[in-house]
C-alpha atoms as a PDB file:
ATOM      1  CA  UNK A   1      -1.624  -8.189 -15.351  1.00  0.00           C
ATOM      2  CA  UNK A   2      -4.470  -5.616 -16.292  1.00  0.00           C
ATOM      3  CA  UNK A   3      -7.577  -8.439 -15.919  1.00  0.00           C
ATOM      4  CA  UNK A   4      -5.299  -9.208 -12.873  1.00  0.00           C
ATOM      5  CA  UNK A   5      -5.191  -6.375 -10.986  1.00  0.00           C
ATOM      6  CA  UNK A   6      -9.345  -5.586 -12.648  1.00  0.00           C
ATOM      7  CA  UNK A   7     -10.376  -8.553 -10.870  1.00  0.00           C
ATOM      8  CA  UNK A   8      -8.722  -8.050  -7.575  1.00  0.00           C
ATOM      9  CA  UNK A   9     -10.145  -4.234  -7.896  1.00  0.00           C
ATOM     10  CA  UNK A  10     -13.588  -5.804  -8.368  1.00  0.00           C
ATOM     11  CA  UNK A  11     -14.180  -8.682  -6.261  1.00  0.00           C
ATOM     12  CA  UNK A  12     -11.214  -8.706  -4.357  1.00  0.00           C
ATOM     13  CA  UNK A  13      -7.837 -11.888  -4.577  1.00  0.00           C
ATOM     14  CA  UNK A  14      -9.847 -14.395  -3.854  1.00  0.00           C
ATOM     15  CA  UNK A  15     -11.687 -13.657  -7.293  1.00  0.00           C
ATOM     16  CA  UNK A  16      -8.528 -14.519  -9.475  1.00  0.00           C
ATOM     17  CA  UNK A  17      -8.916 -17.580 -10.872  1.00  0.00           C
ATOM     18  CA  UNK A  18      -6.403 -18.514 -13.841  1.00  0.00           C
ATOM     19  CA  UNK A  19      -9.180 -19.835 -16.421  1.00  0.00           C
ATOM     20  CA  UNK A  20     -11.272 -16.531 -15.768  1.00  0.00           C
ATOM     21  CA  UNK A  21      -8.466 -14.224 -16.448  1.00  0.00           C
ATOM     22  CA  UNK A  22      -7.619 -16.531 -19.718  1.00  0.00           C
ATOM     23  CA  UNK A  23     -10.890 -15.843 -20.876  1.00  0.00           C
ATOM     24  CA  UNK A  24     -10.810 -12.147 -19.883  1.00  0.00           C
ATOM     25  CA  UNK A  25      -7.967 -11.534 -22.327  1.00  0.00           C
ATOM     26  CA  UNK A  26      -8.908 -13.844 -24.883  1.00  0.00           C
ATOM     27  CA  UNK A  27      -6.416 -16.302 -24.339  1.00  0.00           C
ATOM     28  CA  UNK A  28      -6.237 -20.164 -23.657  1.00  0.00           C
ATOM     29  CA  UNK A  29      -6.102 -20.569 -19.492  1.00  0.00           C
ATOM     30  CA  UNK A  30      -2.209 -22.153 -20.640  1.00  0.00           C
ATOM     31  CA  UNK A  31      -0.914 -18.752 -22.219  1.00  0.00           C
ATOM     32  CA  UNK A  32      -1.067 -17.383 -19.189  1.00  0.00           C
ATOM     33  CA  UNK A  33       1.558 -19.752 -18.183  1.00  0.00           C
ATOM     34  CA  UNK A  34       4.257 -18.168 -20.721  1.00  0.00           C
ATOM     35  CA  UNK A  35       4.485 -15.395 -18.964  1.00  0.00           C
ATOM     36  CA  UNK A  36       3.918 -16.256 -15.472  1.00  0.00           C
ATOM     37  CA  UNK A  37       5.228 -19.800 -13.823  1.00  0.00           C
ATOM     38  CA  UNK A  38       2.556 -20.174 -11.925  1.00  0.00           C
ATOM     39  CA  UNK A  39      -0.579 -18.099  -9.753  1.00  0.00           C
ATOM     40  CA  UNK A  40       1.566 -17.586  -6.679  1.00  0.00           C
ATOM     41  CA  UNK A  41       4.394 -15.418  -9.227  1.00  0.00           C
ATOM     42  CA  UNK A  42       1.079 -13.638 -10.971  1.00  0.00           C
ATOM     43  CA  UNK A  43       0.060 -12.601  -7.570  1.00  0.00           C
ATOM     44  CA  UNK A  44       3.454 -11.301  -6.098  1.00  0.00           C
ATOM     45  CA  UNK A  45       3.575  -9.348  -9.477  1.00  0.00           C
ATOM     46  CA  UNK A  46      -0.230  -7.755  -9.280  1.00  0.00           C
ATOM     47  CA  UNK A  47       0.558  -7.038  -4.934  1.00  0.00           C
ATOM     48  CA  UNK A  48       3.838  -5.747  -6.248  1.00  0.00           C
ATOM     49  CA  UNK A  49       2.319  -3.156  -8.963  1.00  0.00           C
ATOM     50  CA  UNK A  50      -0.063  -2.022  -5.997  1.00  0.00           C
ATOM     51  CA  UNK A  51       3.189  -1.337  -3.673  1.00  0.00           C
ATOM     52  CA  UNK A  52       4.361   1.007  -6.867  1.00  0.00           C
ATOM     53  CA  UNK A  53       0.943   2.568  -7.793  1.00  0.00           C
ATOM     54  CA  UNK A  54       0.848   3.489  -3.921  1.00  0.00           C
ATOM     55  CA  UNK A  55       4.334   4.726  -3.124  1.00  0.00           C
ATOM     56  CA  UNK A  56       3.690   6.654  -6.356  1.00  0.00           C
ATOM     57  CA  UNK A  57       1.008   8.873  -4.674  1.00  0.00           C
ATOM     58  CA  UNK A  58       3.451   9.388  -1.828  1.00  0.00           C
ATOM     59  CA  UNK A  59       5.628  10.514  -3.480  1.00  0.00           C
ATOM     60  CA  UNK A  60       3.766  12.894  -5.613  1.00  0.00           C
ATOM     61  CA  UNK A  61       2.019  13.946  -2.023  1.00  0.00           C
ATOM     62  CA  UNK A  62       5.391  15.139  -0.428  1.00  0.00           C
ATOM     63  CA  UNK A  63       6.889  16.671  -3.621  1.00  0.00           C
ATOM     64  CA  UNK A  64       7.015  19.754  -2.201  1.00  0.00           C
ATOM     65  CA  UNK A  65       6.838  18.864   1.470  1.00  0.00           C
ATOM     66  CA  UNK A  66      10.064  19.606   4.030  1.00  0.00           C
ATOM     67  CA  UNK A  67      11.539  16.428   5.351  1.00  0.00           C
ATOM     68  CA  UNK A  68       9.895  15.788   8.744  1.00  0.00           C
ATOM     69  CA  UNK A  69       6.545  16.091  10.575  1.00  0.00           C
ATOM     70  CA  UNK A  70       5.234  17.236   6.624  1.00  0.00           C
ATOM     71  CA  UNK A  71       6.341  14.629   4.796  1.00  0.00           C
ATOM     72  CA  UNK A  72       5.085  11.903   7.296  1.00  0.00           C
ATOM     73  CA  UNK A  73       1.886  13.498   7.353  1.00  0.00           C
ATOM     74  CA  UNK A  74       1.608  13.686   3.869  1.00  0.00           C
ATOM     75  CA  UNK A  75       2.528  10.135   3.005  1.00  0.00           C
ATOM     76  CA  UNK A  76       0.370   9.808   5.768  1.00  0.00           C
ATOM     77  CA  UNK A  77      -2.786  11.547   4.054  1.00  0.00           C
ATOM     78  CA  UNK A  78      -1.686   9.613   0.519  1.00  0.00           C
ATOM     79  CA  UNK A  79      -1.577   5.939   2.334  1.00  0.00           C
ATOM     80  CA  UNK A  80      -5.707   6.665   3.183  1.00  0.00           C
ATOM     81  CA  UNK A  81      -6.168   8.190   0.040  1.00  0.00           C
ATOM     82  CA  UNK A  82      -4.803   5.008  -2.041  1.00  0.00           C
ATOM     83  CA  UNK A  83      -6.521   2.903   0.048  1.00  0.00           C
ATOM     84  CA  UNK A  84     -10.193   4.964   0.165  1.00  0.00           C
ATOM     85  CA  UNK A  85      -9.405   5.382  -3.440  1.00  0.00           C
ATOM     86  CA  UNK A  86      -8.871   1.362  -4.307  1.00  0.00           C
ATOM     87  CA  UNK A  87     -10.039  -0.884  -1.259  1.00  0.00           C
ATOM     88  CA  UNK A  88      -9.518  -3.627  -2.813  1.00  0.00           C
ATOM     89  CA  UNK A  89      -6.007  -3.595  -3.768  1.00  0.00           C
ATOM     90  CA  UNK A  90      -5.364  -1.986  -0.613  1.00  0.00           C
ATOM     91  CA  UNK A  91      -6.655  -5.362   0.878  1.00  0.00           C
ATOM     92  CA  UNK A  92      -4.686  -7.513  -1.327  1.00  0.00           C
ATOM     93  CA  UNK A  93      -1.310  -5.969  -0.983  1.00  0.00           C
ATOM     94  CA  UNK A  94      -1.080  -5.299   2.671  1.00  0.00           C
ATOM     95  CA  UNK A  95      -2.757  -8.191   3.850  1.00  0.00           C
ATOM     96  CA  UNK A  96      -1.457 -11.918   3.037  1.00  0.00           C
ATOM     97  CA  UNK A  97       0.588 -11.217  -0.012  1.00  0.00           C
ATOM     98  CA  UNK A  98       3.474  -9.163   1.346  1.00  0.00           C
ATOM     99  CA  UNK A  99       4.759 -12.266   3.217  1.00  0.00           C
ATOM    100  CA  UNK A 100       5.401 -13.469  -0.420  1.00  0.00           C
ATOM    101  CA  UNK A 101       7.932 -10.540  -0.436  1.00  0.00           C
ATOM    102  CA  UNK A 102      10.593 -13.011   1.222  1.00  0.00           C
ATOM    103  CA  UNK A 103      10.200 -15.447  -2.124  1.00  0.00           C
ATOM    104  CA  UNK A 104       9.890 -12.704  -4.181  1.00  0.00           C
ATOM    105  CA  UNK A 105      12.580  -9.720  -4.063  1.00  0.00           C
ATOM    106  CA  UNK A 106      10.835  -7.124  -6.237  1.00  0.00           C
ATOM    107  CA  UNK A 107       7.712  -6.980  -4.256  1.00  0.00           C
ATOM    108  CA  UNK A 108      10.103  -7.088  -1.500  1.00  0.00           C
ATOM    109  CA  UNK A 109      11.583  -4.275  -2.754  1.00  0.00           C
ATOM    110  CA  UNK A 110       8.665  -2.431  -3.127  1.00  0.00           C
ATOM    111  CA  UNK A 111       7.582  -2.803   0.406  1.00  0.00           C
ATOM    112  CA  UNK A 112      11.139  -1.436   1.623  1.00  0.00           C
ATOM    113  CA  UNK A 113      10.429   1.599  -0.580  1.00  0.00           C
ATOM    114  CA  UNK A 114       7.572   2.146   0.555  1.00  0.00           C
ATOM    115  CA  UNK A 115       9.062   1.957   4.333  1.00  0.00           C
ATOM    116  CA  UNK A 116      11.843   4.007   3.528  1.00  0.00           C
ATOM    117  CA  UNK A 117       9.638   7.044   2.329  1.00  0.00           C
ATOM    118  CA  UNK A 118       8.612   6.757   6.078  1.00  0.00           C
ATOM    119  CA  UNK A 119      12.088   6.475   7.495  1.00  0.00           C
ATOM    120  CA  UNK A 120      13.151   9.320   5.612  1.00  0.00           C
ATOM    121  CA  UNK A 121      10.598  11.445   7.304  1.00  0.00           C
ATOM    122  CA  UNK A 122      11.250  10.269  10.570  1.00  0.00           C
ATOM    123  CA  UNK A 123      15.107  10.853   9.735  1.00  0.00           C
ATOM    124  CA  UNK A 124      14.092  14.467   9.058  1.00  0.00           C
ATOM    125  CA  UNK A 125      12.441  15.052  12.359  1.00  0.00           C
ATOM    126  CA  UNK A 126      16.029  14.880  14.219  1.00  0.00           C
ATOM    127  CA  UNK A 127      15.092  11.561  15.786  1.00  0.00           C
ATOM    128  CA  UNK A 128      18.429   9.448  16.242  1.00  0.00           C
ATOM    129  CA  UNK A 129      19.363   7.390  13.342  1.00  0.00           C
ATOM    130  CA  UNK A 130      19.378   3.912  14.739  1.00  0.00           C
ATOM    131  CA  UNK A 131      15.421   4.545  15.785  1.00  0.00           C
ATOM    132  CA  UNK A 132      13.982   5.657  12.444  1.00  0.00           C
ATOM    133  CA  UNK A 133      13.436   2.282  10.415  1.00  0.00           C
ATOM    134  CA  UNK A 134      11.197   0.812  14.018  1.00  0.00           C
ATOM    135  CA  UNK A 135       9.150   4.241  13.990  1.00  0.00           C
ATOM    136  CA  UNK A 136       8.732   4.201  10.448  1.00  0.00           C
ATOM    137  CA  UNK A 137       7.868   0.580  10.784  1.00  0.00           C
ATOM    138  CA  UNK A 138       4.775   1.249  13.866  1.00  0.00           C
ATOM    139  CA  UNK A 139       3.447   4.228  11.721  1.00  0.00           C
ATOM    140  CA  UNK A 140       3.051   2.483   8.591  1.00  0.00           C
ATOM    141  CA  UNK A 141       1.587  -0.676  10.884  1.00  0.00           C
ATOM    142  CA  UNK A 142      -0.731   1.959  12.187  1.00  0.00           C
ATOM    143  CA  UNK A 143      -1.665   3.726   9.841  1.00  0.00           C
ATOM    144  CA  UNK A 144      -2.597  -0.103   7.550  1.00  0.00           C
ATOM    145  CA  UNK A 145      -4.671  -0.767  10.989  1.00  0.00           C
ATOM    146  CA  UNK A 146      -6.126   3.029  10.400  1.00  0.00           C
ATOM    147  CA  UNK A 147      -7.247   2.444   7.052  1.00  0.00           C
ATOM    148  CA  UNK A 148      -8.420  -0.886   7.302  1.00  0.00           C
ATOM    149  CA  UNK A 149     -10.734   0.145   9.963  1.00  0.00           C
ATOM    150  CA  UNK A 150     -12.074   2.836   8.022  1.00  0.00           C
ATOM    151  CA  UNK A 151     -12.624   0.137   4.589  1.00  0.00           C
ATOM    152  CA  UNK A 152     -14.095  -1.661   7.085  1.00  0.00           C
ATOM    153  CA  UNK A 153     -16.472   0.718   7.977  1.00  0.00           C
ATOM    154  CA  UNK A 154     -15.280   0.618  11.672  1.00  0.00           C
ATOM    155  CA  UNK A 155     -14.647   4.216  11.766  1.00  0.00           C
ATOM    156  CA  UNK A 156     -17.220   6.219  10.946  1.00  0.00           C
ATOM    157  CA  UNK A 157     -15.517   9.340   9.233  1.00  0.00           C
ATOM    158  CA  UNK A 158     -18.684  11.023   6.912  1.00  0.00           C
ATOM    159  CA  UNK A 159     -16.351  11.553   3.261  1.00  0.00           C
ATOM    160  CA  UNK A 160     -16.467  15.109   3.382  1.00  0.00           C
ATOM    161  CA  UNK A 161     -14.962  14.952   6.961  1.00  0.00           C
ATOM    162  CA  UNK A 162     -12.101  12.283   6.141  1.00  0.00           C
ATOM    163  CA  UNK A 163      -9.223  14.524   4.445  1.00  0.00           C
ATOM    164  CA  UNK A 164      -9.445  16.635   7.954  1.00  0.00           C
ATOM    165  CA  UNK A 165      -9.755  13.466  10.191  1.00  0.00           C
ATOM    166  CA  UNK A 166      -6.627  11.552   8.484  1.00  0.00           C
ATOM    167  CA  UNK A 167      -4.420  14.896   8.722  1.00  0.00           C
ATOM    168  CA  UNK A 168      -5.125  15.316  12.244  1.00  0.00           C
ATOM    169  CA  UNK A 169      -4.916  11.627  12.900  1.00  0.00           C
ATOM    170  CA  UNK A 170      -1.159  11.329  11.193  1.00  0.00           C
ATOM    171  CA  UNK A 171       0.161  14.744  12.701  1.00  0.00           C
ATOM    172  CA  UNK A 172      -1.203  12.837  16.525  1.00  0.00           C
ATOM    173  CA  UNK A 173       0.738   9.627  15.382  1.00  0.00           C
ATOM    174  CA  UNK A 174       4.103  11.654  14.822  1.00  0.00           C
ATOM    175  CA  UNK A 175       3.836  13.607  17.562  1.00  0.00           C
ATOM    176  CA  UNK A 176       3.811  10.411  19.572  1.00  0.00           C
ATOM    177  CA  UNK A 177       6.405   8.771  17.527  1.00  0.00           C
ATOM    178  CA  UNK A 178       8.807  11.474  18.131  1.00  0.00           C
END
């Protein structure tokens, strides 16, 4: 899983390629096949640790954060920060793999965490119950559209600019959520 996830971090998924990752490790390209059935279950399981790793940093970000307008922001601020702080995994879990998730529950699962950190915020900001999972649902879209755009090089935020510019960018997406 380590040469795995190395690889995606360095050139990306479409760099993972079985008989490289054997010889990474040290291993004949078949061992890799006692632990993983085949590439399509080794992928689900690298997106999946990227899901964890990221709704990790959320939840260290709102820690100490108020449910609410706070807590969005700050998961907010962490969702840039994971993916200005590892592009390429960014890219590989929230772009074709998650519609594995329906084939493969745990990275399902992870994805629904990772949505309900959202809903919980929304939740906190009084807005009615049966809305919360559809807001949650457009900020995280916007916010993946957000920081793609800026891995992209799209936007043009100058670094020492950015944790300003992504603060101010999630409080003006709750705001119109609400």
């Amino acid at each position: 899983m380590e040469a795995t996830l190395n690889r995606i971090e360095t050139g990306g998924a479409n760099a993972i390629k079985l008989r490289d990752l054997a010889y990474d490790t040290g291993v004949n390209h078949r061992a890799i096949y006692r632990h993983f059935p085949n590439k399509e279950t080794l992928l689900a399981d690298a997106a999946e640790r990227c899901w964890r790793e990221f709704i990790r940093r959320m939840r260290v970000a709102i820690a100490d954060k108020p449910q609410g307008e706070a807590t969005l922001v700050a998961a907010g601020v962490a969702m840039f920060e994971y993916g200005r702080d590892n592009p390429n995994h960014f890219h590989f879990a929230t772009g074709a793999y998650p519609s594995m998730g329906i084939r493969f529950p745990r990275l399902e699962a992870a994805i629904r965490d990772a949505l309900q950190i959202f809903a919980t915020g929304f939740a906190g900001t009084g807005l009615a119950p049966d809305l919360v999972v559809g807001h949650a649902a457009i900020y995280i879209a916007a916010l993946h559209g957000i920081v793609s755009q800026y891995l992209h090089r799209r936007l043009r935020i100058r670094p020492e600019h950015a944790p300003a510019w992504i603060n101010s960018t999630c409080t003006m997406l709750v705001k119109g959520l609400k």
